[in-house]
N, C-alpha and C. Protein backbone atom coordinates (compact mmCIF):
# COMPACT_ATOMS: atom_id res chain seq x y z
N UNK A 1 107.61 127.70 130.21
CA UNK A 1 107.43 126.59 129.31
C UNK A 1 108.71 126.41 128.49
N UNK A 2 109.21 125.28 128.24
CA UNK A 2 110.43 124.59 127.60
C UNK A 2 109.89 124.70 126.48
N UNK A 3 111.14 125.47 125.43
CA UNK A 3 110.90 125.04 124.26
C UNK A 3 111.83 124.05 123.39
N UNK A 4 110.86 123.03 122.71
CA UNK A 4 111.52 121.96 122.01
C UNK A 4 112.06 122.08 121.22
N UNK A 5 112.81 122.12 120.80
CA UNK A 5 114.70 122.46 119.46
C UNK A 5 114.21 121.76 118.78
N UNK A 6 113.71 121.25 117.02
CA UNK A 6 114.17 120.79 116.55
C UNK A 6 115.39 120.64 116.18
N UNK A 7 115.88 119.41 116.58
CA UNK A 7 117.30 118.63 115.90
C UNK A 7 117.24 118.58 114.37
N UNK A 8 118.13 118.65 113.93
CA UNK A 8 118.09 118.59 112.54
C UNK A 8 118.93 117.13 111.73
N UNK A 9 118.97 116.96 111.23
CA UNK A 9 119.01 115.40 110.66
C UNK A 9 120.08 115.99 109.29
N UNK A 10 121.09 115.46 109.25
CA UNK A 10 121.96 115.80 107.63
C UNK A 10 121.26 114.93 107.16
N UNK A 11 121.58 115.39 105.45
CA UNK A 11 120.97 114.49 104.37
C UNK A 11 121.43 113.24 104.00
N UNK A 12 122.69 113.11 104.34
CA UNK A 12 123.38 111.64 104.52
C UNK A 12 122.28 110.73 105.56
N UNK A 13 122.55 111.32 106.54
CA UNK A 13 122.06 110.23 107.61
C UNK A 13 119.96 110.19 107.05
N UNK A 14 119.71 110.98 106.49
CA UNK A 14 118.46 110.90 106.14
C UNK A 14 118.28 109.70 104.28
N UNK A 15 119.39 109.97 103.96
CA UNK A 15 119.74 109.05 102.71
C UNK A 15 119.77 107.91 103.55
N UNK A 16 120.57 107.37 104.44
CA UNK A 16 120.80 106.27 105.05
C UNK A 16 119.47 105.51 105.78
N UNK A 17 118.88 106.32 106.22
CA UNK A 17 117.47 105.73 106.85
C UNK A 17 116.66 105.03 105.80
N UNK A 18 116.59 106.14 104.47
CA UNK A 18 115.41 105.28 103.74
C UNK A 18 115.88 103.83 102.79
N UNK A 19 117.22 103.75 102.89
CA UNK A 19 117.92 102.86 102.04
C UNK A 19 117.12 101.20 102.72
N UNK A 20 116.83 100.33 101.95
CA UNK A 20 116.35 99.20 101.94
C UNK A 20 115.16 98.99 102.01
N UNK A 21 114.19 100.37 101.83
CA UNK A 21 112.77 100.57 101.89
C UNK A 21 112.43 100.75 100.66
N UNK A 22 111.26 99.85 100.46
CA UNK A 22 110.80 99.61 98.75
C UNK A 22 110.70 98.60 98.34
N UNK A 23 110.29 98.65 97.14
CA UNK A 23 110.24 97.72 95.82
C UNK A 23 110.42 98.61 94.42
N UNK A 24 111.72 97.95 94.00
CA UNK A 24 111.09 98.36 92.43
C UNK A 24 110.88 97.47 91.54
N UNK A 25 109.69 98.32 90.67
CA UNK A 25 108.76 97.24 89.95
C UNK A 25 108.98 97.61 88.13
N UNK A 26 109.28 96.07 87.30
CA UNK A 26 108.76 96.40 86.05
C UNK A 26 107.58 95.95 85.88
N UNK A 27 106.87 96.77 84.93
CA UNK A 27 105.07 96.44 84.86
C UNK A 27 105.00 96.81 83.10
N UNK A 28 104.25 95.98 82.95
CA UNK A 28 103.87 95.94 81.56
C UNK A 28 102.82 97.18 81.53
N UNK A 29 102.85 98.22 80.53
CA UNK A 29 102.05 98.85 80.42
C UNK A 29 101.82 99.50 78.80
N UNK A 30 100.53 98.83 77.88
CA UNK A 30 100.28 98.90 76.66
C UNK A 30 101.09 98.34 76.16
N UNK A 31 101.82 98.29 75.03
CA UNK A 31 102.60 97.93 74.20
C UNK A 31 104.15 98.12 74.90
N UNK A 32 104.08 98.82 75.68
CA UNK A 32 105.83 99.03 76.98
C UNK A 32 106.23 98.58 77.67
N UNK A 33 106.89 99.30 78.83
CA UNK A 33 107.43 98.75 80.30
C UNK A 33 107.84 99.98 80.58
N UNK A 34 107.69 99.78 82.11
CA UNK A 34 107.48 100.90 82.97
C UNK A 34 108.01 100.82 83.94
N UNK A 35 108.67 101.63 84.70
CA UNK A 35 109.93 100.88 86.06
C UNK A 35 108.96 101.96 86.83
N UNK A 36 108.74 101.46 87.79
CA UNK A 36 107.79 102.09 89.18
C UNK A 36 108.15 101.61 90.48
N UNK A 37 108.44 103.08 91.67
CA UNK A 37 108.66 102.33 92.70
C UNK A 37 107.69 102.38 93.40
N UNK A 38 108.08 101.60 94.80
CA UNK A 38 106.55 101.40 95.50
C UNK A 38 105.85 102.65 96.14
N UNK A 39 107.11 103.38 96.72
CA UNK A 39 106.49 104.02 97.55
C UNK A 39 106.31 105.83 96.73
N UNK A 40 106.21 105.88 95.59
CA UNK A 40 106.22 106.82 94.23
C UNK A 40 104.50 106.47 93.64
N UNK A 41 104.49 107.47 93.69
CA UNK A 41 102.96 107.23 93.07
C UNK A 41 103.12 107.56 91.48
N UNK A 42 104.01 108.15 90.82
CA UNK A 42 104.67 107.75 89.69
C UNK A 42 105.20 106.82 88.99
N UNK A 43 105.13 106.90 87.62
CA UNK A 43 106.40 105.88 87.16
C UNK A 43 107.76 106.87 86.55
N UNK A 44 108.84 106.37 86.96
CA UNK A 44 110.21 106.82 86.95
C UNK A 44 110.11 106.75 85.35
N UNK A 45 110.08 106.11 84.42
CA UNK A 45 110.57 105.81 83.19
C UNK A 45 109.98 104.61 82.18
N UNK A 46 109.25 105.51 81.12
CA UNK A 46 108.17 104.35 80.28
C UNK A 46 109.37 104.04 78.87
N UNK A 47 109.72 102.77 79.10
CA UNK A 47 110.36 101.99 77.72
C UNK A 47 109.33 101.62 76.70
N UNK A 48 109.90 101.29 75.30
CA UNK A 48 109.59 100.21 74.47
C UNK A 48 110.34 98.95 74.67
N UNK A 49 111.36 98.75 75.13
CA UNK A 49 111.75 97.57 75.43
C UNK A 49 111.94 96.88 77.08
N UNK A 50 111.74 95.85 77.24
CA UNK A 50 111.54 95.67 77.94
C UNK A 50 112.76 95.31 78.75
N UNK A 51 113.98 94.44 78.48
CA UNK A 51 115.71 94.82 78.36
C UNK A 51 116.11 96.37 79.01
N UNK A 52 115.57 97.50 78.49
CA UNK A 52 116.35 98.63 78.75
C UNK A 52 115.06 98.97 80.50
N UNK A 53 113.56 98.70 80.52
CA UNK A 53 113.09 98.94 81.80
C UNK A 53 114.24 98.24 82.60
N UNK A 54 113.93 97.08 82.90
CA UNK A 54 114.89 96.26 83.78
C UNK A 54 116.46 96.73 84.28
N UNK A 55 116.86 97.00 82.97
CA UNK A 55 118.17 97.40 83.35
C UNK A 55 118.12 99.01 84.45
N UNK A 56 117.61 99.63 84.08
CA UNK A 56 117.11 101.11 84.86
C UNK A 56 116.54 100.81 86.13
N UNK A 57 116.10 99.13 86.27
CA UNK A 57 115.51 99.44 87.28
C UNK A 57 116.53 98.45 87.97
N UNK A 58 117.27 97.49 87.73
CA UNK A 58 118.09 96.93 88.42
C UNK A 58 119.47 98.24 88.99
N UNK A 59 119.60 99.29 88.48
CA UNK A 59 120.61 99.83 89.16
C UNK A 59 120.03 100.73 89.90
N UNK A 60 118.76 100.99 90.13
CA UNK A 60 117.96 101.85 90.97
C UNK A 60 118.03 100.92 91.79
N UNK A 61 117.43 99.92 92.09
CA UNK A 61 117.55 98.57 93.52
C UNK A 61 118.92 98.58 93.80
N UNK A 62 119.45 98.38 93.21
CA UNK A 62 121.21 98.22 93.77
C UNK A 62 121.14 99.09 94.41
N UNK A 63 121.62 100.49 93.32
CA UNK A 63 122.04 101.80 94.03
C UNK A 63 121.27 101.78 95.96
N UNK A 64 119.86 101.64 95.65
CA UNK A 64 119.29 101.77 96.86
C UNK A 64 118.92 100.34 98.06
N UNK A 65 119.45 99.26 97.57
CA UNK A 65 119.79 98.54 98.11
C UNK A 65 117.85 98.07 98.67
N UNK A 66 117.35 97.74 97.51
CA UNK A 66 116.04 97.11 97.57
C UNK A 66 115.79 95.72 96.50
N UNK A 67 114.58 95.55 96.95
CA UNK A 67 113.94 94.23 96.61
C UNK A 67 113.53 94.74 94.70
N UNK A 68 113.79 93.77 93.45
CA UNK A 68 113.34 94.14 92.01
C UNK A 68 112.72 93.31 91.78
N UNK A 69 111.49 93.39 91.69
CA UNK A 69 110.10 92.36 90.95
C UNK A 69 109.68 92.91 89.20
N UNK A 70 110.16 91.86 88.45
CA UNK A 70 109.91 92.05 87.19
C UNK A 70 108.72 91.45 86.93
N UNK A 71 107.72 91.99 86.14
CA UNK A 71 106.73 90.82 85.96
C UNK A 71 106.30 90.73 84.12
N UNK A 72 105.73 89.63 83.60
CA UNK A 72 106.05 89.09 82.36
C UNK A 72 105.09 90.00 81.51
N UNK A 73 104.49 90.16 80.13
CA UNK A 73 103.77 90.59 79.77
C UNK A 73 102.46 90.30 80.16
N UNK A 74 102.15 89.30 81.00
CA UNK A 74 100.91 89.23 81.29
C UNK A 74 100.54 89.36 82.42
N UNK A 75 101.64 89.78 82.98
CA UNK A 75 101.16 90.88 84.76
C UNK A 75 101.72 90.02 86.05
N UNK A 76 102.40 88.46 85.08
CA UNK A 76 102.43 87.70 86.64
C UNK A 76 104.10 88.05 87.26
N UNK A 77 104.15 87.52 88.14
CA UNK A 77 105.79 88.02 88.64
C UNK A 77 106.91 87.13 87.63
N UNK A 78 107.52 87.28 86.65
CA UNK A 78 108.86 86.58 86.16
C UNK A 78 109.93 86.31 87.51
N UNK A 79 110.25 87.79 87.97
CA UNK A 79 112.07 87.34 88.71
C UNK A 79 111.64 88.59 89.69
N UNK A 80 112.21 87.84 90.72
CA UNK A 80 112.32 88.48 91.85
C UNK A 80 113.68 88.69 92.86
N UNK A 81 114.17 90.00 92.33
CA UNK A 81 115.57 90.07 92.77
C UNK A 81 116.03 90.43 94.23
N UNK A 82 116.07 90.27 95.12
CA UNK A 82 116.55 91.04 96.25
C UNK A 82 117.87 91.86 96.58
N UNK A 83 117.88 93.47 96.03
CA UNK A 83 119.66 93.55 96.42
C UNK A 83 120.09 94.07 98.09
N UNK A 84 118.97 93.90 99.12
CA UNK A 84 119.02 94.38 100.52
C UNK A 84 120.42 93.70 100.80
N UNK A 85 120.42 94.85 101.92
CA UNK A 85 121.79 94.32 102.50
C UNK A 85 121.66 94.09 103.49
């Protein structure tokens, strides 16, 4: 019986695969804002302002080269950024 090798994958080329997969999201939460990505069952980072979520979350989309859905205090979508490449 043949045995199957796992191949191994560097962390670059494994960085490179997940790049353009996602959403990140600002979400109103209580009196805050909250930058959450999609595929995170967490939230990354709870603000009081809503200026400093956005900004945290616009260089997280860049950096990772995804889609940024802000939405207003009352839950609906404001701006919808795309930074895919």
């Amino acid at each position: 019986m043949a045995s199957k090798a796992k191949k191994k994958i560097p962390k670059k080329a494994k960085k490179r695969a997940v790049r353009g997969i996602g959403v990140q999201y600002v979400l109103p939460l209580g009196n805050g804002w909250v930058v959450k990505n999609s595929l995170k069952g967490r939230f990354i980072t709870i603000t009081d302002k809503k200026w400093e979520a956005v900004s945290i979350a616009r260089s997280i989309a860049r950096t990772k080269g995804i889609e940024l859905i802000v939405h207003n205090k009352d839950g609906r979508i404001g701006e919808r950024i795309s930074y895919a490449q």
